[in-house]
PDB file of N, CA and C in Angstrom:
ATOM      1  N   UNK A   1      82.693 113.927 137.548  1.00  0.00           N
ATOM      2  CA  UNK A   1      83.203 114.924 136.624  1.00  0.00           C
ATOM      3  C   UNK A   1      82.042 115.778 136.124  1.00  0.00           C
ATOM      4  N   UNK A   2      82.720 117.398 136.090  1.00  0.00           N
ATOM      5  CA  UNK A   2      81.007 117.914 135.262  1.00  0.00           C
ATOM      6  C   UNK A   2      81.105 117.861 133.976  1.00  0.00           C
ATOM      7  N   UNK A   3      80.199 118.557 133.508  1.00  0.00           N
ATOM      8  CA  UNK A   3      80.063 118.547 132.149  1.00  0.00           C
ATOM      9  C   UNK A   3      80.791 119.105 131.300  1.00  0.00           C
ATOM     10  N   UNK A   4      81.803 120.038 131.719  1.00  0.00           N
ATOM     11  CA  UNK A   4      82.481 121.073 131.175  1.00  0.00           C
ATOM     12  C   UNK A   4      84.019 120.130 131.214  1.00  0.00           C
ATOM     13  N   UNK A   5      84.120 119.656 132.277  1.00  0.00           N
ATOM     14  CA  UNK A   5      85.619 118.730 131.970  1.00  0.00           C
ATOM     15  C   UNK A   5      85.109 117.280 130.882  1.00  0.00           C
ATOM     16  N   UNK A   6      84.039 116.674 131.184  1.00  0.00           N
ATOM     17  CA  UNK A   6      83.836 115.403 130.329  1.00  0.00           C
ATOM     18  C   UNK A   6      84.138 116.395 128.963  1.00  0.00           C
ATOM     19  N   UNK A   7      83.363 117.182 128.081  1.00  0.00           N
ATOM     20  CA  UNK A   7      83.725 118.310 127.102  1.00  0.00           C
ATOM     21  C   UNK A   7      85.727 118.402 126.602  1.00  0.00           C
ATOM     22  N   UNK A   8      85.993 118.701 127.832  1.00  0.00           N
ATOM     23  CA  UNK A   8      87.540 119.003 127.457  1.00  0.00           C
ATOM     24  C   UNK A   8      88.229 117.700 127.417  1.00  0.00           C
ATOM     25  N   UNK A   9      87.674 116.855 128.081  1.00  0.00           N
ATOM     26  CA  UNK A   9      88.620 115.052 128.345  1.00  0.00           C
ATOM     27  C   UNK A   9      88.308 114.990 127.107  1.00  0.00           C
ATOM     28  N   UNK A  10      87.397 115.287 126.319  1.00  0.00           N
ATOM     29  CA  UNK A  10      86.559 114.417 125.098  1.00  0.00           C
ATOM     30  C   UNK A  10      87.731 115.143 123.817  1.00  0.00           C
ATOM     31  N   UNK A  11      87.666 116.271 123.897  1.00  0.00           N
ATOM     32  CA  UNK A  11      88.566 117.390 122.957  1.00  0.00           C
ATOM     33  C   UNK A  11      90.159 116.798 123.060  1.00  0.00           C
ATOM     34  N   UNK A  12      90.408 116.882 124.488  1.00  0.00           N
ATOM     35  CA  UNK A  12      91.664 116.123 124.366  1.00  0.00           C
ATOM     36  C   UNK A  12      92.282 115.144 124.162  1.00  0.00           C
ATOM     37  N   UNK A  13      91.288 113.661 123.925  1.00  0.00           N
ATOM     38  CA  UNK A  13      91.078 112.365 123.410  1.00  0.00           C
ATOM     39  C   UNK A  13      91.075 112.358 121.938  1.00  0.00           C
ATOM     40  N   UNK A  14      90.273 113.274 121.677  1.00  0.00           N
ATOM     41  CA  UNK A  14      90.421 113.571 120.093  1.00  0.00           C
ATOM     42  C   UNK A  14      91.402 114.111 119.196  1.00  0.00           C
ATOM     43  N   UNK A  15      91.880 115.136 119.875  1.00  0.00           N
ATOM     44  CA  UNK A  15      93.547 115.575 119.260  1.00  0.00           C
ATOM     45  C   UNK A  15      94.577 114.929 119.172  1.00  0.00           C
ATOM     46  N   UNK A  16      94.434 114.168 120.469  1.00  0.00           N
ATOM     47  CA  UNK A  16      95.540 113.132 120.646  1.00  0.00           C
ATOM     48  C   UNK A  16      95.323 111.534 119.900  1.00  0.00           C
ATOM     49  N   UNK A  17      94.379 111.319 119.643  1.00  0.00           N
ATOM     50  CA  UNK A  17      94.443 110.468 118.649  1.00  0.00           C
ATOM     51  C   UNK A  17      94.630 110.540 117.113  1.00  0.00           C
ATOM     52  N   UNK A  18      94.224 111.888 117.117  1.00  0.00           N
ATOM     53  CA  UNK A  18      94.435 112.499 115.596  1.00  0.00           C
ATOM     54  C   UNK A  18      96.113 112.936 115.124  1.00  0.00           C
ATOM     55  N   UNK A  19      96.790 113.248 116.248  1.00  0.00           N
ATOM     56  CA  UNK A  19      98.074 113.112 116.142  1.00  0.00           C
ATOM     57  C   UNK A  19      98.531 112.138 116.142  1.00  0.00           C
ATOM     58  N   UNK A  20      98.369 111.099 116.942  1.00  0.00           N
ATOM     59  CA  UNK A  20      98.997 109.715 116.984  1.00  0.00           C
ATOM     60  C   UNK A  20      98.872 109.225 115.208  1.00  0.00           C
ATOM     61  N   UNK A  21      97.401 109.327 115.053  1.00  0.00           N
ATOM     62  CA  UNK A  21      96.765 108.561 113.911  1.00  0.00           C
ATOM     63  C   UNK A  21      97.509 109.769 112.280  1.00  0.00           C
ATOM     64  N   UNK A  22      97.981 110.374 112.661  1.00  0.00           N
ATOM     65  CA  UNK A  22      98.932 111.571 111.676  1.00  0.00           C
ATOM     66  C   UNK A  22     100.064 111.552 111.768  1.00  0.00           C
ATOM     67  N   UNK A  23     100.828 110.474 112.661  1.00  0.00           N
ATOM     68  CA  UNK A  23     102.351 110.779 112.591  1.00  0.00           C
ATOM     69  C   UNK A  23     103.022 110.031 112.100  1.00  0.00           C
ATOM     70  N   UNK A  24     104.265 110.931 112.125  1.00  0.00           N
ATOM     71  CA  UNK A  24     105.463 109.855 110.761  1.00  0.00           C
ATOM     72  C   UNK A  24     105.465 108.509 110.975  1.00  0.00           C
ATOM     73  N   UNK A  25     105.173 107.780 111.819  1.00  0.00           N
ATOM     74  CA  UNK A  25     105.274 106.522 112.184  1.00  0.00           C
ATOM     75  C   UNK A  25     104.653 105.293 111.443  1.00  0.00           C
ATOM     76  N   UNK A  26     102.649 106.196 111.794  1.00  0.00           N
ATOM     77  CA  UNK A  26     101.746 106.111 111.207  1.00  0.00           C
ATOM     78  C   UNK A  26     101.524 106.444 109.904  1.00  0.00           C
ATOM     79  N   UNK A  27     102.235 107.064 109.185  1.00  0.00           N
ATOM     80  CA  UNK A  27     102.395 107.175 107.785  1.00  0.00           C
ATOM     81  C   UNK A  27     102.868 106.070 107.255  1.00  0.00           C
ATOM     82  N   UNK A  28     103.815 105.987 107.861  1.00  0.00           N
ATOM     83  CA  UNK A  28     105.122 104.550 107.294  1.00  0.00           C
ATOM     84  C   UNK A  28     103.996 103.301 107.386  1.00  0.00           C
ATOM     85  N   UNK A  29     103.202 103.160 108.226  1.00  0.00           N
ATOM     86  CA  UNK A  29     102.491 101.809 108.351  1.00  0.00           C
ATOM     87  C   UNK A  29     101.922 101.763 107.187  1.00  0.00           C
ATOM     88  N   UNK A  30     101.142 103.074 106.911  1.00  0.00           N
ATOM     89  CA  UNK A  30      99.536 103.381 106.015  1.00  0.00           C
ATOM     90  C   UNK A  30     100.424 103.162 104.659  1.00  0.00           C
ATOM     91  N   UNK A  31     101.564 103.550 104.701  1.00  0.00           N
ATOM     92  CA  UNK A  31     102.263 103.402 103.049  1.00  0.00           C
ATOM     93  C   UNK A  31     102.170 102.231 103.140  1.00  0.00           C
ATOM     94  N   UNK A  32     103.126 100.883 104.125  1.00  0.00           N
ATOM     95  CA  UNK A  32     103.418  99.549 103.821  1.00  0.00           C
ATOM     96  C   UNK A  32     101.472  99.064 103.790  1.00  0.00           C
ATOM     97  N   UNK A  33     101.038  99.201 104.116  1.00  0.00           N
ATOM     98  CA  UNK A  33      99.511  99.183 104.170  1.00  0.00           C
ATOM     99  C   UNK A  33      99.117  98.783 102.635  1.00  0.00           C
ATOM    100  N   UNK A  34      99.105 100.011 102.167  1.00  0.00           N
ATOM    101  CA  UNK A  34      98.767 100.616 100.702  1.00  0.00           C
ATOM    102  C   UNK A  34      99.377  99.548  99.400  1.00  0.00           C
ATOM    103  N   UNK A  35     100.276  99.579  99.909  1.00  0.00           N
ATOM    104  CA  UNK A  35     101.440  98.775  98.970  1.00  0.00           C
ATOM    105  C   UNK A  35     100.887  97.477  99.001  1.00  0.00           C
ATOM    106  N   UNK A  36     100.737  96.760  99.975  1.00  0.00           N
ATOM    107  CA  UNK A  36     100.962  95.533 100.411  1.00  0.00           C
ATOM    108  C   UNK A  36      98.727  95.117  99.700  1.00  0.00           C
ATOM    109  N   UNK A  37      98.224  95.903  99.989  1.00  0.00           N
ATOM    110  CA  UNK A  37      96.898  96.218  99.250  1.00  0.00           C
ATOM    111  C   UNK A  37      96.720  96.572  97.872  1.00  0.00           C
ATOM    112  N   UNK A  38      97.818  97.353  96.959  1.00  0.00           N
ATOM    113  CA  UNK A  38      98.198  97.427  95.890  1.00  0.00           C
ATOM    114  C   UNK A  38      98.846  95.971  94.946  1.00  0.00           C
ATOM    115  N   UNK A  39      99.948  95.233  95.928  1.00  0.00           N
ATOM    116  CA  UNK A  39     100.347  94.007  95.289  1.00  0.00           C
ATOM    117  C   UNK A  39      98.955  93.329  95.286  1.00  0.00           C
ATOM    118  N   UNK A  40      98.380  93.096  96.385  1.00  0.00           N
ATOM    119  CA  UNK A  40      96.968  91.879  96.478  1.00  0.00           C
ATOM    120  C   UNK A  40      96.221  92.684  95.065  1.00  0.00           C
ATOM    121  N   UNK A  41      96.233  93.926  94.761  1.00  0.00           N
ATOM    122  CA  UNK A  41      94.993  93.824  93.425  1.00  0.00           C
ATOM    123  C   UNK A  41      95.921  93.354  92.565  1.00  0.00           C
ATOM    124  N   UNK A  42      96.455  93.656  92.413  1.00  0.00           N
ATOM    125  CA  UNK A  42      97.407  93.427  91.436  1.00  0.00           C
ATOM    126  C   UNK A  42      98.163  92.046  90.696  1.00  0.00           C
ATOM    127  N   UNK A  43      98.525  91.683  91.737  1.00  0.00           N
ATOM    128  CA  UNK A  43      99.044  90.311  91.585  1.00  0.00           C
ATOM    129  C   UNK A  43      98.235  89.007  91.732  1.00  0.00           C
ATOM    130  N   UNK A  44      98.535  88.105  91.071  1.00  0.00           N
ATOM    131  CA  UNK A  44      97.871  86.683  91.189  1.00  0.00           C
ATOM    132  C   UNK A  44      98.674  85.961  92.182  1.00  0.00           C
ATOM    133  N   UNK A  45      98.168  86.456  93.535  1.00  0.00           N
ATOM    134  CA  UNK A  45      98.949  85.938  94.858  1.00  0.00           C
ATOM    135  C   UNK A  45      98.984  83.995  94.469  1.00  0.00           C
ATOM    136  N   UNK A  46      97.824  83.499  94.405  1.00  0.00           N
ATOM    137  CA  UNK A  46      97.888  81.781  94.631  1.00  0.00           C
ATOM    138  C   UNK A  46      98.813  81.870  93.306  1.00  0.00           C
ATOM    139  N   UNK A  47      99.000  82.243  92.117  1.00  0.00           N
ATOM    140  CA  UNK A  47      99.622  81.600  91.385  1.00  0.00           C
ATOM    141  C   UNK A  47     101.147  82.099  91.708  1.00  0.00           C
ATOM    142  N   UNK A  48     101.884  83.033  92.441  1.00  0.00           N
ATOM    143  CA  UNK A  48     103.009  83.225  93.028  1.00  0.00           C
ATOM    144  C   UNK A  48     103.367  81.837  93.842  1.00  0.00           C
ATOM    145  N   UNK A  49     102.540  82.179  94.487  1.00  0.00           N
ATOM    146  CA  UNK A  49     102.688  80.723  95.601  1.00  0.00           C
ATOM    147  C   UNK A  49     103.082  79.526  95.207  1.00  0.00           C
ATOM    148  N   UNK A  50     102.397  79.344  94.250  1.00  0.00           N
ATOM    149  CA  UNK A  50     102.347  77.645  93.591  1.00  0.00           C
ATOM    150  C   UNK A  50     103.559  77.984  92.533  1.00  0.00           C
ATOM    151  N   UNK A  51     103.828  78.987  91.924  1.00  0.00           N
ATOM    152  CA  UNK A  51     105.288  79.061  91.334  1.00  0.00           C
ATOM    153  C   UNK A  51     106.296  79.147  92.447  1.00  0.00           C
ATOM    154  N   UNK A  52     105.988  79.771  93.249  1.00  0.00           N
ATOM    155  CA  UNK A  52     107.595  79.564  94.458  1.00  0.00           C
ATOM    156  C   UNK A  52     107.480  78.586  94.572  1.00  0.00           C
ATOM    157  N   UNK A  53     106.932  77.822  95.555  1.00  0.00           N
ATOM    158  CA  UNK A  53     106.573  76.381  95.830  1.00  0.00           C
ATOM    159  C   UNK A  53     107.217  75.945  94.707  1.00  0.00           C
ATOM    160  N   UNK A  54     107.000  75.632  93.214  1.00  0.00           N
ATOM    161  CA  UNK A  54     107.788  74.935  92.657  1.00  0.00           C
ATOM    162  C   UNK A  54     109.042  75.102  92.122  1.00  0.00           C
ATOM    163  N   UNK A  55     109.460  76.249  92.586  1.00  0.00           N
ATOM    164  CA  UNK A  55     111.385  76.929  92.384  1.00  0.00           C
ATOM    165  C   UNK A  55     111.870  76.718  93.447  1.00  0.00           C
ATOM    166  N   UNK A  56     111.160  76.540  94.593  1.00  0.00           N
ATOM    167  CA  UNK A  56     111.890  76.283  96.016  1.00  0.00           C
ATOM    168  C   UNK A  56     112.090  74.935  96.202  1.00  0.00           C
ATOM    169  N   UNK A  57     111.402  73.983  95.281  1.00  0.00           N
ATOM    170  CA  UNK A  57     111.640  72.579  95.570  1.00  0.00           C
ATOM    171  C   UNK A  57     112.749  72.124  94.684  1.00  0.00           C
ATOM    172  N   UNK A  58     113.573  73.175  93.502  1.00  0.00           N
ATOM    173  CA  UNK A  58     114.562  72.607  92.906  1.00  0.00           C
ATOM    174  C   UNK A  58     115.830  73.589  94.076  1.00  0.00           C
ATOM    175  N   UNK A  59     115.317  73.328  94.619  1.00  0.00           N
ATOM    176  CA  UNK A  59     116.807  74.761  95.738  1.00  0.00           C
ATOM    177  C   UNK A  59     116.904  75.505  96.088  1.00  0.00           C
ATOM    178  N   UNK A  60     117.532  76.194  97.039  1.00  0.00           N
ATOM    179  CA  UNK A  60     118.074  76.987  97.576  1.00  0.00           C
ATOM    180  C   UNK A  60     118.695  78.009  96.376  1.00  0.00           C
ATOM    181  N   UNK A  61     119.283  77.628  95.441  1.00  0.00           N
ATOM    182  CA  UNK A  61     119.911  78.601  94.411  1.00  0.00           C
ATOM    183  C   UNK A  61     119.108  78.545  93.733  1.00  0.00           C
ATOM    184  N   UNK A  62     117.972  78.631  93.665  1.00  0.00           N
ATOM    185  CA  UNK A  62     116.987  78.662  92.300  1.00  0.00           C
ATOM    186  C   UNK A  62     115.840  79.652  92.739  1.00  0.00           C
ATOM    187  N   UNK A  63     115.960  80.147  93.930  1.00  0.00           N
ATOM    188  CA  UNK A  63     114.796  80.755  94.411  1.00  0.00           C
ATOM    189  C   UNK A  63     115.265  82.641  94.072  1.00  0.00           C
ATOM    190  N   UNK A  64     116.930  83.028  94.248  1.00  0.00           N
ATOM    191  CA  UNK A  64     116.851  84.090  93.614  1.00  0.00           C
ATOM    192  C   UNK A  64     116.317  84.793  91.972  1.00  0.00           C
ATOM    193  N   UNK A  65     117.285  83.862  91.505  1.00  0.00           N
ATOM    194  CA  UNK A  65     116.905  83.904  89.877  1.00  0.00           C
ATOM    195  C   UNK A  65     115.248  84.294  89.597  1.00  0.00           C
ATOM    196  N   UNK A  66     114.725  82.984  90.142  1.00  0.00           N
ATOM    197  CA  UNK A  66     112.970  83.148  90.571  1.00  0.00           C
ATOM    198  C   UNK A  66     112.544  84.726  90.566  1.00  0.00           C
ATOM    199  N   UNK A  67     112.798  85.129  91.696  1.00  0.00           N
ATOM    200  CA  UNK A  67     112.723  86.648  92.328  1.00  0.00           C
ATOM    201  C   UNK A  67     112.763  87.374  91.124  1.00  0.00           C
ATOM    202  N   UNK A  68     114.292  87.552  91.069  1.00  0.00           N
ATOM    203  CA  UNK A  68     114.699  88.506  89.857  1.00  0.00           C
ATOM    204  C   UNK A  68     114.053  88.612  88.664  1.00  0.00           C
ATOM    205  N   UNK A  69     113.489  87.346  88.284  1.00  0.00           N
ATOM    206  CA  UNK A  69     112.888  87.611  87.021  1.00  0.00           C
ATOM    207  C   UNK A  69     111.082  87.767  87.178  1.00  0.00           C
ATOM    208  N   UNK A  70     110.740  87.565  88.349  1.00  0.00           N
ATOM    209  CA  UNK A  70     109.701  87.855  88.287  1.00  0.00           C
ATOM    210  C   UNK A  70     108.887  89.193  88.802  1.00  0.00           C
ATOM    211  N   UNK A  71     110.112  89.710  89.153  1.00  0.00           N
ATOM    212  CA  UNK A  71     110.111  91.222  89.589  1.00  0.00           C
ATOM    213  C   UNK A  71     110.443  92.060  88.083  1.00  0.00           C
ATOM    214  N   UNK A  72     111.394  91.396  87.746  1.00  0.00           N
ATOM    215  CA  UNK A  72     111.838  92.510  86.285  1.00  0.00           C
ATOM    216  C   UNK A  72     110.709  92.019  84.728  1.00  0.00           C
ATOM    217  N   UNK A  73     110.047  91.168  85.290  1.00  0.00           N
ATOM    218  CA  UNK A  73     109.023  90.639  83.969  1.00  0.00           C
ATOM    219  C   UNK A  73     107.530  91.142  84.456  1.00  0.00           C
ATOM    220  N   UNK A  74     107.424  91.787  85.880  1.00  0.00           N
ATOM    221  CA  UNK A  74     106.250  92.356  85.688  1.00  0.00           C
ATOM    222  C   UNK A  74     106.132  93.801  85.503  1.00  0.00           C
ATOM    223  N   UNK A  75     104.773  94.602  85.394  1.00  0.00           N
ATOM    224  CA  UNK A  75     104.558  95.865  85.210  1.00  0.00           C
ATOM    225  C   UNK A  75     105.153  96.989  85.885  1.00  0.00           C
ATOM    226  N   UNK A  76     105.233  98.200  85.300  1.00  0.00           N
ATOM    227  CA  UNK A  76     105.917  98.838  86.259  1.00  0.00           C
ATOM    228  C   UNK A  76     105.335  99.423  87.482  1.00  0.00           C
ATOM    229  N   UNK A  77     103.919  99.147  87.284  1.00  0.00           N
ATOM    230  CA  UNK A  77     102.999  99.762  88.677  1.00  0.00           C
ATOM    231  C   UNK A  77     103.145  98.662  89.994  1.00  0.00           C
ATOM    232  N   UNK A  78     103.736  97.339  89.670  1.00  0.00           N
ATOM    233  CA  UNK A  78     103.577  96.483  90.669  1.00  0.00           C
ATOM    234  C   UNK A  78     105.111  96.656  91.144  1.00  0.00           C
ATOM    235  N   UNK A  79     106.345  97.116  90.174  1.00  0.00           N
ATOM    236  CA  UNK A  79     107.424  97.299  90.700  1.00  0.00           C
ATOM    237  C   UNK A  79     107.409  98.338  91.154  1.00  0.00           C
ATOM    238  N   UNK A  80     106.492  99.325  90.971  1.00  0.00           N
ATOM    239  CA  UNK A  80     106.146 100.183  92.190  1.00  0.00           C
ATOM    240  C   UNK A  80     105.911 100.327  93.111  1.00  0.00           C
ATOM    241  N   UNK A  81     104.905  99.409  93.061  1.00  0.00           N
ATOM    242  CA  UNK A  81     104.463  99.339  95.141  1.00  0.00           C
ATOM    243  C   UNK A  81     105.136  98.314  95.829  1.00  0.00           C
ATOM    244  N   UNK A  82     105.895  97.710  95.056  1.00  0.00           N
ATOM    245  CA  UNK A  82     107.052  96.490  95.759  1.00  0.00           C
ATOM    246  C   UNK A  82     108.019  97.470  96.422  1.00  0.00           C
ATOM    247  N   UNK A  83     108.351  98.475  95.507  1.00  0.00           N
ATOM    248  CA  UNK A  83     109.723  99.644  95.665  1.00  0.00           C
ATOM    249  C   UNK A  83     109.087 100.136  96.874  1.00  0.00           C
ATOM    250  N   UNK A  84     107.773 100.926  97.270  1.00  0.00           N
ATOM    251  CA  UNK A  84     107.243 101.546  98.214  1.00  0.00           C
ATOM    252  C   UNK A  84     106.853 100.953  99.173  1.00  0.00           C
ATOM    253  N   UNK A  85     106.659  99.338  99.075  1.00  0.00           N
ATOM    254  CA  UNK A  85     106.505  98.572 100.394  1.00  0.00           C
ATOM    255  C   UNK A  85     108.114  98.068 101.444  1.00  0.00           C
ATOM    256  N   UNK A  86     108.845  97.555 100.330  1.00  0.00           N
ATOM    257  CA  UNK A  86     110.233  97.447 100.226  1.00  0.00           C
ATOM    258  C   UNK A  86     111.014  98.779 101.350  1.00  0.00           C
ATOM    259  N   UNK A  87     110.362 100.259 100.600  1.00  0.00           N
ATOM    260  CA  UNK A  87     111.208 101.457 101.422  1.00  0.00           C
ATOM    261  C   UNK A  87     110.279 101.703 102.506  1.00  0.00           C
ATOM    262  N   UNK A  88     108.934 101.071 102.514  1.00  0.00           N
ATOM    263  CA  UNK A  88     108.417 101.271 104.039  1.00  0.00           C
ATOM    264  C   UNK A  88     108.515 100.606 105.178  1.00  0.00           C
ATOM    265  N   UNK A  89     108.651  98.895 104.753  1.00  0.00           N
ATOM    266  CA  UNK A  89     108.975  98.170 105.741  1.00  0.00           C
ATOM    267  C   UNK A  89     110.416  98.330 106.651  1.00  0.00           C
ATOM    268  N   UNK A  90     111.807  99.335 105.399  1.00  0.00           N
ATOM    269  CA  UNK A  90     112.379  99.538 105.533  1.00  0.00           C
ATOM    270  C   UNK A  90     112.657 100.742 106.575  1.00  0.00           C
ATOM    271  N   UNK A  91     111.522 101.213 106.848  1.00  0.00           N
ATOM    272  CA  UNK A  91     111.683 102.311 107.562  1.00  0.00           C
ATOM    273  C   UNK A  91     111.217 102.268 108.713  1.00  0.00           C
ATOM    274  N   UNK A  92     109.921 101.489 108.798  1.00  0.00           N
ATOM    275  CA  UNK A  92     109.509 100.638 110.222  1.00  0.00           C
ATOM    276  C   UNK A  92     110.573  99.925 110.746  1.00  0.00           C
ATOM    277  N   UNK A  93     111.241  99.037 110.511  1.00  0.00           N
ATOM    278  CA  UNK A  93     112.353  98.160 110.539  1.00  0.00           C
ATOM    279  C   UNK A  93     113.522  98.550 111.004  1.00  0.00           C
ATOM    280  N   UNK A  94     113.421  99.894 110.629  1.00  0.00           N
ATOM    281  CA  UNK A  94     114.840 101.158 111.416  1.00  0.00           C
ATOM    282  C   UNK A  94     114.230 101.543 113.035  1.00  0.00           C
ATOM    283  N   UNK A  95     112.840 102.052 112.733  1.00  0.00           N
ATOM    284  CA  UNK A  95     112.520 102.765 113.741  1.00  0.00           C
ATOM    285  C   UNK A  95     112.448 101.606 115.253  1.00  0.00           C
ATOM    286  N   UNK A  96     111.984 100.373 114.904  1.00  0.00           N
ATOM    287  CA  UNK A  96     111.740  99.364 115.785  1.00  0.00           C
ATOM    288  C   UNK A  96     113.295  99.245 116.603  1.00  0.00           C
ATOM    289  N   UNK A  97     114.099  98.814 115.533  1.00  0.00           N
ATOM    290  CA  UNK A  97     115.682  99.001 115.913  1.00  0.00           C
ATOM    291  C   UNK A  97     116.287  99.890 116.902  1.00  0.00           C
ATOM    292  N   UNK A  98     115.628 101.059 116.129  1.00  0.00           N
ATOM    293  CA  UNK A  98     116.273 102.306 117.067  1.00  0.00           C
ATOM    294  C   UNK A  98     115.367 102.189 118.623  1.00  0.00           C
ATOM    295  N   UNK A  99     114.147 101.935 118.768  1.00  0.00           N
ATOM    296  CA  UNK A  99     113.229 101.589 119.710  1.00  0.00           C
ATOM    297  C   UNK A  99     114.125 101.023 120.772  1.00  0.00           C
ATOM    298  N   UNK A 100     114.575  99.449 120.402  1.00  0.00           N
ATOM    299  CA  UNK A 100     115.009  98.655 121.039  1.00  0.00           C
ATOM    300  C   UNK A 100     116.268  99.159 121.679  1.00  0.00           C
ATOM    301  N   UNK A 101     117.191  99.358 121.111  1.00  0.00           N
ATOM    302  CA  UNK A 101     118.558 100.051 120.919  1.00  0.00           C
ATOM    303  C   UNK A 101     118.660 101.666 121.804  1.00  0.00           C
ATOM    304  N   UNK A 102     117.398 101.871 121.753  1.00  0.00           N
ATOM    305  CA  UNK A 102     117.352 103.108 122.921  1.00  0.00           C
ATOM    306  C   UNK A 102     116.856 102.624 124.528  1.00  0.00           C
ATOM    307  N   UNK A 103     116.104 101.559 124.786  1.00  0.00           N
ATOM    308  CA  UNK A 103     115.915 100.951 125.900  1.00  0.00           C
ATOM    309  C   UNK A 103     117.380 100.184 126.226  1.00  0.00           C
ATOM    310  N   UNK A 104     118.920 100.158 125.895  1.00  0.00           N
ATOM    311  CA  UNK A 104     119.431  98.714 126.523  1.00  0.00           C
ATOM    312  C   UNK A 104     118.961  98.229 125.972  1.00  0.00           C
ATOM    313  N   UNK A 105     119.947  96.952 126.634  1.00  0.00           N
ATOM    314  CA  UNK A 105     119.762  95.502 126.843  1.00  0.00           C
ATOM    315  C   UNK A 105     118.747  95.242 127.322  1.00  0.00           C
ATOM    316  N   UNK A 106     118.301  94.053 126.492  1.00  0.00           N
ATOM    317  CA  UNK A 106     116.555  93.134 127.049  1.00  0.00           C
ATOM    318  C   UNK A 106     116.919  92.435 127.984  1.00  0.00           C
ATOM    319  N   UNK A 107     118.325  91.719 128.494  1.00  0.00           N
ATOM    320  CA  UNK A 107     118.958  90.851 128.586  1.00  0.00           C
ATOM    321  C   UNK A 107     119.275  91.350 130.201  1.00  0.00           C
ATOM    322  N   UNK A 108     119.695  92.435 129.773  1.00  0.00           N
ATOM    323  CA  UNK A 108     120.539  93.044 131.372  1.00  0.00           C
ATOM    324  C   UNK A 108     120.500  92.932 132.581  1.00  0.00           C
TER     325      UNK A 108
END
């Protein structure tokens, strides 16, 4: 290759990753990203844990209640990025769907 195409391969490697790395897709990740990096400052992950862990060992019906109140008893910046991880995973979660669902059957 000369020097003038390595030049343009290089230009066109670069756009095209900059689009990939810019698209709606890639947004949706970088939000659930953000969020999911927002709960970790935010939250006292081991002490979640060790409270589920001990609502999950009185049941199966004890683990919503759990949820509910520990979503509506914290701040509103953490029920924020729950809401924005919540509507991003939600949107990855469509697109994968539709992915699959446009190839057929896996099966066929």
């Amino acid at each position: 290759m000369s020097k003038i195409e390595k030049n343009v391969m290089g230009s066109v490697a670069a756009i095209y990753t900059f689009r990939l790395a810019s698209g709606f897709t890639a947004l949706k990740f970088y939000m659930l990203l953000v969020s999911i990096a927002g709960l970790a400052f935010l939250v006292s992950l081991p002490n979640v844990v060790a409270n589920f862990a001990n609502v999950a060992s009185h049941g199966v019906g004890s683990i919503a209640p759990f949820v509910l109140s520990a979503i509506s008893g914290t701040t509103i910046l953490v029920q924020l990025a729950l809401l924005v991880g919540v509507f991003a995973f939600s949107l990855l979660f469509r697109d994968v769907v539709r992915s699959f669902s446009s190839r057929g059957s896996l099966f066929a």
